[in-house]
Structures are given as structure tokens and as C-alpha cells.
N, C-alpha and C. Protein backbone atom coordinates (compact mmCIF):
# COMPACT_ATOMS: atom_id res chain seq x y z
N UNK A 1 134.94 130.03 46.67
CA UNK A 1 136.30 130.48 46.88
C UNK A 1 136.90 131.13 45.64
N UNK A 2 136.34 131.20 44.21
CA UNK A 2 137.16 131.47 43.13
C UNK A 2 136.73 132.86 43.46
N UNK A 3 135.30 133.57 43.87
CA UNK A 3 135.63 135.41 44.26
C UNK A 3 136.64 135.83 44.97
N UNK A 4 137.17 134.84 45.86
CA UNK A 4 138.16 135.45 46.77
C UNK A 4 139.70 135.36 46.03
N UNK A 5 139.71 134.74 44.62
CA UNK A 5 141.07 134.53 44.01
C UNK A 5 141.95 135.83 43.83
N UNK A 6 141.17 136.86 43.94
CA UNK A 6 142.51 138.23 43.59
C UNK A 6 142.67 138.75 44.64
N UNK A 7 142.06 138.51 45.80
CA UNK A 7 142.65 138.85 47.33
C UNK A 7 144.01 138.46 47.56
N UNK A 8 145.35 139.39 47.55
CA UNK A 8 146.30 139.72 48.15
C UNK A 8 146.96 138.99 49.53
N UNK A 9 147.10 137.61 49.49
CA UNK A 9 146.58 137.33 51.04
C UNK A 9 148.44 137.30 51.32
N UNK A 10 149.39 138.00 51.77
CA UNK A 10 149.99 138.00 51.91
C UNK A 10 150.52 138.32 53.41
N UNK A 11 151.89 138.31 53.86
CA UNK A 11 152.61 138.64 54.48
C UNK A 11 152.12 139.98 55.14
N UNK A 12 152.43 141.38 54.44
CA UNK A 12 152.21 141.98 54.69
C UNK A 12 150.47 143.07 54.87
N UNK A 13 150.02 142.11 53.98
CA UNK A 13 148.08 142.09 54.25
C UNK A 13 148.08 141.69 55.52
N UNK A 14 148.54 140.54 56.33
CA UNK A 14 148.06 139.97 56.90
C UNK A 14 148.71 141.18 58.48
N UNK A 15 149.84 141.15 58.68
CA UNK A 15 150.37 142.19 59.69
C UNK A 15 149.38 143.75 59.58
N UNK A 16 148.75 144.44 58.41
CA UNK A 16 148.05 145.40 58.44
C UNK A 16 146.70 144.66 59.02
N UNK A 17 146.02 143.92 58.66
CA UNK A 17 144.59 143.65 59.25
C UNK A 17 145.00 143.00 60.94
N UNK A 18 146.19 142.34 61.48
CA UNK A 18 146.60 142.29 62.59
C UNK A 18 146.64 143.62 63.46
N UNK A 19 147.47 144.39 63.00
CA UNK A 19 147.73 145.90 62.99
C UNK A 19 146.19 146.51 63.57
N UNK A 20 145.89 146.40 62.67
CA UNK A 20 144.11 147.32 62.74
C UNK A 20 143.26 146.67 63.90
N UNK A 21 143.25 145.74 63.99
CA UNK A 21 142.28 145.07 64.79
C UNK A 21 142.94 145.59 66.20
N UNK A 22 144.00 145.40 66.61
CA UNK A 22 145.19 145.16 67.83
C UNK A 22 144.43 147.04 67.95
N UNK A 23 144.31 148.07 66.76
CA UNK A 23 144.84 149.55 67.01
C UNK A 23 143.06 149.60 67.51
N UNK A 24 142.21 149.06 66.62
CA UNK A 24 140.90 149.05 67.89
C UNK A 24 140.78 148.51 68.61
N UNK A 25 141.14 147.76 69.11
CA UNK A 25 140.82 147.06 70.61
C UNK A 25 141.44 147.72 71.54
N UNK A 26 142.96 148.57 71.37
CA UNK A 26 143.64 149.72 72.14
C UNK A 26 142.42 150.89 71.68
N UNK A 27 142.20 151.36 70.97
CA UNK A 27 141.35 152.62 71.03
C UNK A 27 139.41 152.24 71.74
N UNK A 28 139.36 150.99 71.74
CA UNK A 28 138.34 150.58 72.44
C UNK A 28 138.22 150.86 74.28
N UNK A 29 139.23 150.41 74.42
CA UNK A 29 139.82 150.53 75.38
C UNK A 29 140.13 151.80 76.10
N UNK A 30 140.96 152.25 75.65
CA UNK A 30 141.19 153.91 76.00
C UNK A 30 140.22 154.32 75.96
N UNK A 31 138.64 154.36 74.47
CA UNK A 31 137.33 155.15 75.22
C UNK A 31 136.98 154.89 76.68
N UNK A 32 137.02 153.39 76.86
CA UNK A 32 136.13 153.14 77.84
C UNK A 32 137.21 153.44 79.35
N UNK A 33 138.37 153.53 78.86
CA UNK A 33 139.60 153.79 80.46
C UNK A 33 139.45 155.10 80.28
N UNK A 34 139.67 156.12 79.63
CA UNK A 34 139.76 157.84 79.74
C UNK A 34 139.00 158.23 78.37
N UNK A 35 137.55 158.47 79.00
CA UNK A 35 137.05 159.21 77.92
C UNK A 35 136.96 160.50 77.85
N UNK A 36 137.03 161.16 76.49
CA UNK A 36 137.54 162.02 75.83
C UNK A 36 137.13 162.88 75.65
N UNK A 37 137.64 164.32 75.37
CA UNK A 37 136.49 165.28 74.87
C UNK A 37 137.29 165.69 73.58
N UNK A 38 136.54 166.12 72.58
CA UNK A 38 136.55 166.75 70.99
C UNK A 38 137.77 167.57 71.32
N UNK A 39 139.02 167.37 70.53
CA UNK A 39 140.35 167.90 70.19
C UNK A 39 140.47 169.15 69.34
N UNK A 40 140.49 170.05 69.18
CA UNK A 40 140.58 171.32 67.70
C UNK A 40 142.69 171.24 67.46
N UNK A 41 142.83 170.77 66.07
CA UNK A 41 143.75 170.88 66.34
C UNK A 41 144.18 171.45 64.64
N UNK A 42 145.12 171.29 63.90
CA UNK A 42 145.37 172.17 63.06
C UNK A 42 144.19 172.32 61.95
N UNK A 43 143.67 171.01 61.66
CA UNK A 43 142.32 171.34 60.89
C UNK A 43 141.48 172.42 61.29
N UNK A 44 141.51 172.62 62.66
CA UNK A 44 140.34 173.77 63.25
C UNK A 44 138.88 173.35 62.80
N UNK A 45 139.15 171.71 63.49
CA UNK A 45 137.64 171.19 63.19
C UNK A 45 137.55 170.36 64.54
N UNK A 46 137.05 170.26 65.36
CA UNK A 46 136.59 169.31 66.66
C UNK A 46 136.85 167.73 65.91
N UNK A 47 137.75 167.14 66.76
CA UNK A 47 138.07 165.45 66.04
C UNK A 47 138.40 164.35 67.35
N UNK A 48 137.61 163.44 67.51
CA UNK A 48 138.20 162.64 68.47
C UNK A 48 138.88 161.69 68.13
N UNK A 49 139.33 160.20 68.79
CA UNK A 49 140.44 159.39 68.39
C UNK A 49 140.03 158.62 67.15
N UNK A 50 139.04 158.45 67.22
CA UNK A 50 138.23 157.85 66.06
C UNK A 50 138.24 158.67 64.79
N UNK A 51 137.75 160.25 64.80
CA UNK A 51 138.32 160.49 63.99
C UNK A 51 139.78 160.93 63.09
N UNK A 52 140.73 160.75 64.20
CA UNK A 52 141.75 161.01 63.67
C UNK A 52 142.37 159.72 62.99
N UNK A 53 141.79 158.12 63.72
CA UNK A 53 142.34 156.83 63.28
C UNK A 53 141.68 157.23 61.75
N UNK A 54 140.47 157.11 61.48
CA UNK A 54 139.79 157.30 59.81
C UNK A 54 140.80 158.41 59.32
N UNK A 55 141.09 159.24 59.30
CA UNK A 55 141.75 160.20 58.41
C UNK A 55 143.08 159.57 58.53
N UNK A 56 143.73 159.09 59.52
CA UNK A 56 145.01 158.31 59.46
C UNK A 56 145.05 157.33 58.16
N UNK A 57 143.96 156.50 58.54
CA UNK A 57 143.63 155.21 57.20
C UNK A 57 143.92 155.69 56.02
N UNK A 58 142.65 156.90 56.16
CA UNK A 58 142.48 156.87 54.39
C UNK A 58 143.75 157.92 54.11
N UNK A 59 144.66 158.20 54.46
CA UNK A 59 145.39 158.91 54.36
C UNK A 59 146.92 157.69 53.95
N UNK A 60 147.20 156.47 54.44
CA UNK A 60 147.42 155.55 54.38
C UNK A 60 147.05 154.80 53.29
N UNK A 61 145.81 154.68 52.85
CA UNK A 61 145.41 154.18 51.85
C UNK A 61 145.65 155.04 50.66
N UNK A 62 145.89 156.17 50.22
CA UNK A 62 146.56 157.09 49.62
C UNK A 62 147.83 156.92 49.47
N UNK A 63 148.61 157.35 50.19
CA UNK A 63 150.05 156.98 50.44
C UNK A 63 150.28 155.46 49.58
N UNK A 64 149.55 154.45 50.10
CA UNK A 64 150.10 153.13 49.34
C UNK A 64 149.93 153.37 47.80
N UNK A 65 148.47 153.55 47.21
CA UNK A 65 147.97 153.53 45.79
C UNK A 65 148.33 154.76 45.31
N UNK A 66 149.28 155.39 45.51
CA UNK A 66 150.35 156.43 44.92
C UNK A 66 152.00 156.00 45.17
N UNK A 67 151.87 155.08 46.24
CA UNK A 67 153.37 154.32 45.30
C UNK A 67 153.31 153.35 44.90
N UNK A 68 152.30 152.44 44.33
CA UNK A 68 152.24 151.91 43.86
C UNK A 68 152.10 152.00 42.17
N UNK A 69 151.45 153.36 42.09
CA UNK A 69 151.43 153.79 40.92
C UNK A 69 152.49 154.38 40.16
N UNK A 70 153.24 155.20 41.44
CA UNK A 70 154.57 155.97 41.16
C UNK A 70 155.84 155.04 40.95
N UNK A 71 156.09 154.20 42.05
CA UNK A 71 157.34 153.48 42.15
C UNK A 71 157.29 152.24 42.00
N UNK A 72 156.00 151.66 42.13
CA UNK A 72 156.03 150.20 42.16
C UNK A 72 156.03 149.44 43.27
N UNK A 73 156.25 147.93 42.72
CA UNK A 73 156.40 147.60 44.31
C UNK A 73 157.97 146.27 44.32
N UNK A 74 158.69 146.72 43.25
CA UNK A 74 159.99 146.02 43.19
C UNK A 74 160.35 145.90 44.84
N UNK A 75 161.15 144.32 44.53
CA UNK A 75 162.03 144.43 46.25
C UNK A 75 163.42 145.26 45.82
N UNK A 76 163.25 145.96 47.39
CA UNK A 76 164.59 146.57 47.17
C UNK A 76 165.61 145.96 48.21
N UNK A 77 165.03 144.68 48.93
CA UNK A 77 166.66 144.34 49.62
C UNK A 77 166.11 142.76 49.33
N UNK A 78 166.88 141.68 49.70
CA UNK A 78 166.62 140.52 50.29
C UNK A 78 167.34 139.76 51.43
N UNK A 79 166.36 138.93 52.43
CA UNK A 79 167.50 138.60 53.65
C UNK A 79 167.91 137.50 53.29
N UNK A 80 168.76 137.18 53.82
CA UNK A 80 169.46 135.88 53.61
C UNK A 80 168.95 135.05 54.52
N UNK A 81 167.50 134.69 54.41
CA UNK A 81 166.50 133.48 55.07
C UNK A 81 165.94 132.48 53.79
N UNK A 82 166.36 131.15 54.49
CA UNK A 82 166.04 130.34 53.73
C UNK A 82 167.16 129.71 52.67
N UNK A 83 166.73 129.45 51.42
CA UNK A 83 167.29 128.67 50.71
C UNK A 83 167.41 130.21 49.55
N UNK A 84 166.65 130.60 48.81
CA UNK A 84 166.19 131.64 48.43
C UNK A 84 166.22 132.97 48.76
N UNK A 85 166.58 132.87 49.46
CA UNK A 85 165.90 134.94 50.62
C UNK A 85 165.10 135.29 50.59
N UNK A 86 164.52 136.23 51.84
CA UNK A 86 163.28 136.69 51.56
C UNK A 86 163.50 137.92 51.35
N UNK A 87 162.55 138.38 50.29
CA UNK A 87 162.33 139.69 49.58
C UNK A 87 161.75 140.92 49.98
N UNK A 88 162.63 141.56 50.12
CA UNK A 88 161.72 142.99 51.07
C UNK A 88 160.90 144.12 49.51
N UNK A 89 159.79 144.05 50.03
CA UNK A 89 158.76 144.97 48.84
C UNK A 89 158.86 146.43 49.03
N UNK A 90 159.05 147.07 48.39
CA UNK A 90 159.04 148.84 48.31
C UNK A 90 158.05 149.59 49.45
N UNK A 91 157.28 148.60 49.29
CA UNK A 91 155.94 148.84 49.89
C UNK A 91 156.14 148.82 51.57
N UNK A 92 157.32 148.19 51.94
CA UNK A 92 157.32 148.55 53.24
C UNK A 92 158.03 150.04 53.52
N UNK A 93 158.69 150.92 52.85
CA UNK A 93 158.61 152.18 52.62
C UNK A 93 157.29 153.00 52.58
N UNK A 94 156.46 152.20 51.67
CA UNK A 94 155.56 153.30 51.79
C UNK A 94 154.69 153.28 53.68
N UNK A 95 155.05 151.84 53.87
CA UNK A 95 154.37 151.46 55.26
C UNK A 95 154.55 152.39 56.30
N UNK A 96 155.57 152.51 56.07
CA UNK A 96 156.63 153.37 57.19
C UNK A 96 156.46 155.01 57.09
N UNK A 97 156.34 155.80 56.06
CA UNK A 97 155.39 156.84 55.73
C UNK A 97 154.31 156.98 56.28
N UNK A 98 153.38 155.53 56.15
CA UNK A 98 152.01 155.79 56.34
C UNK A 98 151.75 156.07 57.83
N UNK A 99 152.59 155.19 58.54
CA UNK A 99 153.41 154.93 60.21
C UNK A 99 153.60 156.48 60.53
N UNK A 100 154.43 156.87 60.10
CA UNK A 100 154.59 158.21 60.42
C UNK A 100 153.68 159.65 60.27
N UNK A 101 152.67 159.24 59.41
CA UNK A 101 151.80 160.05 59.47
C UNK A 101 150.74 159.81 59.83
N UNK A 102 150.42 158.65 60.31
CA UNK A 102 149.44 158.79 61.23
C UNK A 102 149.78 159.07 63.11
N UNK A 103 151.39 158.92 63.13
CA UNK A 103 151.82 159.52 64.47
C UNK A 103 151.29 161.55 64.47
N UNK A 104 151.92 161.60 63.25
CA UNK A 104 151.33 163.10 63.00
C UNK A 104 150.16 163.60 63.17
N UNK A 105 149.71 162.68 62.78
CA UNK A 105 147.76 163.19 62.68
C UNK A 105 147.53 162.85 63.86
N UNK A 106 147.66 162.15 64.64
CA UNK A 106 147.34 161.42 65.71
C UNK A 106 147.74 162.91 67.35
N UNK A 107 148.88 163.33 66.54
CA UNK A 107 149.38 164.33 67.65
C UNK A 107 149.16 165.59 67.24
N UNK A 108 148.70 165.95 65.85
CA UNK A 108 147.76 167.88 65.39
C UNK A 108 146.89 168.10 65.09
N UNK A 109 146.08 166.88 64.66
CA UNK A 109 144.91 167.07 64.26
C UNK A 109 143.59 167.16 65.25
């Protein structure tokens, strides 16, 4: 267990690997309910759902490790839960970016 000590196991780790699993088992699904034929869309490269989820990711995975580098990951609100509050991370900004561009990619690519 001490390799696994710098794993991130948080809140919001945990809703992205929820997230992902939930977005293949819907794209599992959809192959096997309406399968598909190769999309050309602004890339002007043939891409199916699969490939547009991978370029979504790593496009996502970008997005985060550039604000993380740029802005950080200070909270910028807190709720009034608990004794303490809970702390909202920058990082759900960048989430919400990443959200939105993979709606993008998802609908030109």
C-alpha cells in the first residue's frame, strides 16, 4: 500500500473515474443499440465515438495540467456544510471546460 501513497484519492478523482466508467458502458451500449459508420468532421479525418471519447480525454487531460500549472488549484468558494465548509477547488472550472469540450468534439469532430 505505501506505492499507492501519492494517489490523489479524492472527491473529485473519484466522480471522474465514476464519470468514465458510466461514459463506457453508455458508449458500449450505443455500439451495440445503433452501430455506426466513420464520421468526417472538421478534422477531415474519418472518427468514430471511440475516437472522439480519446481525443475528448486527452484533450481534458491537457486542459487540467495547464491549470494546474497556470492557476493552481486554490478554492475559490466554500459551502456552508458542516462545521468547517466545504471547499470548492479551481479545478472544478477547469472540469467544466473540459465538459464543454468534449460536447464540442463530440458534435465536429
Amino acid at each position: 500500500m505505501e506505492n499507492l501513497a501519492w494517489m490523489a484519492w479524492t472527491l473529485p478523482t473519484a466522480i471522474f473515474f465514476v464519470a468514465l466508467a458510466c461514459t463506457l458502458a453508455v458508449m458500449t451500449w450505443l455500439a451495440a443499440a445503433y452501430p455506426e459508420a466513420e464520421r468526417v468532421g472538421i478534422l477531415r479525418i474519418p472518427t468514430t465515438r471511440g475516437d472522439r471519447l480519446f481525443i475528448s480525454l486527452i484533450l481534458a487531460a491537457v486542459i487540467h495540467l495547464a491549470w494546474i500549472g497556470l492557476v493552481g488549484t486554490d478554492s475559490i468558494a466554500t459551502l456552508p456544510i458542516g462545521e468547517e465548509g466545504f471547499e470548492i477547488s479551481s479545478l472544478w472550472l477547469a472540469t467544466m471546460i473540459s465538459l464543454a469540450s468534449a460536447v464540442a468534439i463530440f458534435r465536429n469532430v
